[in-house]
Structure formats: structure tokens, C-alpha cells
Protein backbone atom coordinates (compact mmCIF):
# COMPACT_ATOMS: atom_id res chain seq x y z
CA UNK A 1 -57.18 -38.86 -38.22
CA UNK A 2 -56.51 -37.35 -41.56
CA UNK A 3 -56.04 -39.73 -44.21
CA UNK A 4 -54.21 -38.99 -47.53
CA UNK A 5 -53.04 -41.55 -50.04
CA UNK A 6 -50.41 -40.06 -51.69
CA UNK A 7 -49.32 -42.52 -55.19
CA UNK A 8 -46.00 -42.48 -56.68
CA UNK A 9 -45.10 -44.08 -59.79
CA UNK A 10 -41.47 -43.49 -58.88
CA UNK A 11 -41.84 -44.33 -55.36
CA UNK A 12 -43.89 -47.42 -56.36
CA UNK A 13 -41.48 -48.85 -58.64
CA UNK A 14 -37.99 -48.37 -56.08
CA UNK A 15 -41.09 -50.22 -53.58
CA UNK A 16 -41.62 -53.13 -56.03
CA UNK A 17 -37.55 -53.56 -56.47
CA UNK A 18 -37.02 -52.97 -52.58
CA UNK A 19 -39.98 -55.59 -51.77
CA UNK A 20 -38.09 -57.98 -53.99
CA UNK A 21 -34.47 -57.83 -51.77
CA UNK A 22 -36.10 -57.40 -48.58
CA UNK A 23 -38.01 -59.47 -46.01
CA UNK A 24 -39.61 -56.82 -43.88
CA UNK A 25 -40.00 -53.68 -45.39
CA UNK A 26 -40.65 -51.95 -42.06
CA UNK A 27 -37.10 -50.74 -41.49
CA UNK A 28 -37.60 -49.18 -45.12
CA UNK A 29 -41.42 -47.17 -44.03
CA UNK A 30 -40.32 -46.27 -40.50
CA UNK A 31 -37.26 -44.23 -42.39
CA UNK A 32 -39.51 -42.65 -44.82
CA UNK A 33 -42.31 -42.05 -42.23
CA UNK A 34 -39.70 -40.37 -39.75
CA UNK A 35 -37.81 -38.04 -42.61
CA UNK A 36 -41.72 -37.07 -43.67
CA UNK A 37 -42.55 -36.17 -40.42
CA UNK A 38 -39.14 -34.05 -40.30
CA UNK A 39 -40.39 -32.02 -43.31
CA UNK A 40 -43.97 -31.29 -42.11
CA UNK A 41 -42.33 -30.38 -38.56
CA UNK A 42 -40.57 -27.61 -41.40
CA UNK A 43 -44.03 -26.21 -42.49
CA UNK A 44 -45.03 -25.36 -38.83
CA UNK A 45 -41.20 -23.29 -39.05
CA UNK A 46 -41.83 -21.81 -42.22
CA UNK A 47 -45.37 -21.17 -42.09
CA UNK A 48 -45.84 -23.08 -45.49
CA UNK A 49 -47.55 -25.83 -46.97
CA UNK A 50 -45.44 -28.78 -48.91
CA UNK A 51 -45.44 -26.90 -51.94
CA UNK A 52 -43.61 -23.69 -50.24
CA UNK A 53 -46.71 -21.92 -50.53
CA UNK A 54 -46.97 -19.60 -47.64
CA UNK A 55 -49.70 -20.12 -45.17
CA UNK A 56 -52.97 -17.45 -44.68
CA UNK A 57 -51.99 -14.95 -42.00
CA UNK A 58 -54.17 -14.51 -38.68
CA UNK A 59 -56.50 -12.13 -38.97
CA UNK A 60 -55.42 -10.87 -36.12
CA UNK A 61 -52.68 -11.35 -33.30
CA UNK A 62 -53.49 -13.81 -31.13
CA UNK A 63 -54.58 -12.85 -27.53
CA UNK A 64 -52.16 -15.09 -25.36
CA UNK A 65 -49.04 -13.26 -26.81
CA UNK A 66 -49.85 -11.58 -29.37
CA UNK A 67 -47.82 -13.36 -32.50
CA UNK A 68 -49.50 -13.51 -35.84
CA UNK A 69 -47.73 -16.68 -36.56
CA UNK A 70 -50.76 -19.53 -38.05
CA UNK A 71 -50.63 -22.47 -36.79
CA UNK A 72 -48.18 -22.10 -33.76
CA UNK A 73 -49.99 -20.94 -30.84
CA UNK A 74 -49.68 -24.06 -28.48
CA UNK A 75 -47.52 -26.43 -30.74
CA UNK A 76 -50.35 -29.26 -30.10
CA UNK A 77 -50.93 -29.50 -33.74
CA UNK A 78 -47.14 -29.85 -34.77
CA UNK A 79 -46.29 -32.02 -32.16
CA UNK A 80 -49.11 -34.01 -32.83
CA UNK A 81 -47.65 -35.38 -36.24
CA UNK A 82 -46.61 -38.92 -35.91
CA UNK A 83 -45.64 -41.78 -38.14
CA UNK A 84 -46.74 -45.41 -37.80
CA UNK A 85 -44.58 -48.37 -39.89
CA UNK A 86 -45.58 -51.86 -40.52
CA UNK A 87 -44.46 -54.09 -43.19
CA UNK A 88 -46.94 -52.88 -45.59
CA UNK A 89 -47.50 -49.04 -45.43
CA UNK A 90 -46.30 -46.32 -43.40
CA UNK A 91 -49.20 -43.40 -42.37
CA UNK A 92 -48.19 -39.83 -41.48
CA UNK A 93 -51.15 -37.57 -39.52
CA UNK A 94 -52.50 -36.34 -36.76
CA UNK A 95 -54.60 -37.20 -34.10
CA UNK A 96 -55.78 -33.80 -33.06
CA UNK A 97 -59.71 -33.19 -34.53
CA UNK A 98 -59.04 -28.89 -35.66
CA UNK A 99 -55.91 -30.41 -37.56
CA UNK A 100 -58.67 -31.12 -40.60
CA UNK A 101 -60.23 -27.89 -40.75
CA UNK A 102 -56.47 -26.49 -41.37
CA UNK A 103 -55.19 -29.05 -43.94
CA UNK A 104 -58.40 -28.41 -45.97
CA UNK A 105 -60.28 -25.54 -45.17
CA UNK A 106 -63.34 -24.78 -44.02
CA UNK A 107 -66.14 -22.19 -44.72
CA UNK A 108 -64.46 -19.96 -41.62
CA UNK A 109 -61.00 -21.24 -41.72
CA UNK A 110 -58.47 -21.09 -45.20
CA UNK A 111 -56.68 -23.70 -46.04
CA UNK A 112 -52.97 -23.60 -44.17
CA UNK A 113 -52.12 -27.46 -45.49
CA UNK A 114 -49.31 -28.91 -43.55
CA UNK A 115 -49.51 -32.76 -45.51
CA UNK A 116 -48.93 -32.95 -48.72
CA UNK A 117 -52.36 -33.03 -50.62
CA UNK A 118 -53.54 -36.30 -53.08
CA UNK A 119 -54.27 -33.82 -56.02
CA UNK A 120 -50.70 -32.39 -55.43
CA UNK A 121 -49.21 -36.15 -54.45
CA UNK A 122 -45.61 -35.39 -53.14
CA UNK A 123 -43.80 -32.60 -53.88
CA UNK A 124 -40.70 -33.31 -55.82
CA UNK A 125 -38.36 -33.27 -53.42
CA UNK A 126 -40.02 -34.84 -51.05
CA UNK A 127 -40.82 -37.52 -53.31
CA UNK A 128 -36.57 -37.68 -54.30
CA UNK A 129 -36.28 -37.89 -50.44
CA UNK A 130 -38.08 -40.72 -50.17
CA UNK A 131 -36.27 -42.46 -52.99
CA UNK A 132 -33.34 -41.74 -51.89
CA UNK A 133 -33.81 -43.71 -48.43
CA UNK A 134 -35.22 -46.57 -50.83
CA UNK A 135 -32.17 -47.00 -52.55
CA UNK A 136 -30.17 -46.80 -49.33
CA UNK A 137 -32.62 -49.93 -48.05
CA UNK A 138 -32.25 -51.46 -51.24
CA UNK A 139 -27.89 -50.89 -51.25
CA UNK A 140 -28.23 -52.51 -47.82
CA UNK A 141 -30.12 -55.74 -48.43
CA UNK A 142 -27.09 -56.85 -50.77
């Protein structure tokens, strides 16, 4: 499993205010978690990482049909992005081992991130996404 923490002052502070109206914050995470996991399912269609930045091409075409396309040769690794909610956090990743060795790089491999990166954090409007569906959580606990 990849793990990224990702820290928001914005985020954290619509948390602190939702934590304070709410009694389970799980409704609230498996939201976010589900609408993050929408966005990274956009990288694998746009060939991009968070940040729009476009993806390293193949070197070459791959043998089984040919497309130059990174990343989207089986779909294992896209379909492989999951969220899990609890009261306390929400995690986004992947369970499938080569998914490191994209998201960072390797000595053989470039980078093709599909996660937003903790030096980056979220991109902005990601991060407004995710406030957004705070404040909706936070609307409905009055």
C-alpha cells in the first residue's frame, strides 16, 4: 500500500468545525474518499498526474495492442484505487505492489504519479473539492 499524508490547513480547519457539529464523521470521509478516488480514476483518462502534468510516454507501443497509452494496459492499476472511511481518517491507494514504482519512480521507471504527492499536498482544486463536501456535511448537521 502506498501511503501519503496529505495536510491541509484549510481542510483541517472546515475538519475541526465539522468534528464539532457532527457525531461520526464517517459519512463526511467516505464522501471525500469516493470524489478523490473519482479524480485519480481522471489521471488514468488523461494520462496526467494531480497537477495536470502529463505523464512520461512508453518507450515504445506495447506488444498486446500496440497503444502507447502509460499506465492503461490492463486497467489493474486504476481499478485498483479504493477508499477506506472510518470516523477518524479516510485513506486513498492501492493495493497493487508496481503501483509504487509509478507514483514515485524508480531508477528504470519515471515517475507517472497518479496520487497527489506530500511535497505537492492537494492540488487546489482538489483541495476546494474537498471543502466543498465539508461544508455540505457541516450545512447538514444543523
Amino acid at each position: 500500500m502506498i501511503t501519503i499524508a496529505i495536510d491541509s490547513a484549510a481542510v483541517n480547519s472546515a475538519l475541526r468545525q465539522l468534528i464539532g457539529n457532527v457525531d461520526d464523521m464517517t459519512p463526511a470521509f467516505n464522501a471525500i474518499g469516493e470524489h478523490i478516488v473519482s479524480l485519480v480514476d481522471l489521471n488514468f483518462v488523461y494520462y496526467t498526474d494531480p497537477y495536470s502534468t502529463p505523464w512520461f510516454p512508453l518507450k515504445k507501443p506495447r506488444r498486446r495492442d500496440g497503444s502507447s497509452k502509460p499506465l492503461n494496459d490492463t486497467g489493474v492499476l486504476k481499478d485498483s484505487i479504493t477508499q477506506h472511511s472510518t470516523a477518524d481518517s479516510v485513506t486513498i491507494g492501492t493495493n497493487v505492489e508496481y503501483g509504487k514504482h509509478h507514483q514515485f519512480g524508480t531508477q528504470h521507471i519515471p515517475q507517472r504519479a497518479f496520487l497527489p504527492t506530500q511535497e505537492q499536498g492537494l492540488p487546489g482544486d482538489w483541495e476546494q473539492d474537498v471543502l466543498a463536501i465539508i461544508r455540505r456535511h457541516i450545512v447538514a448537521s444543523f
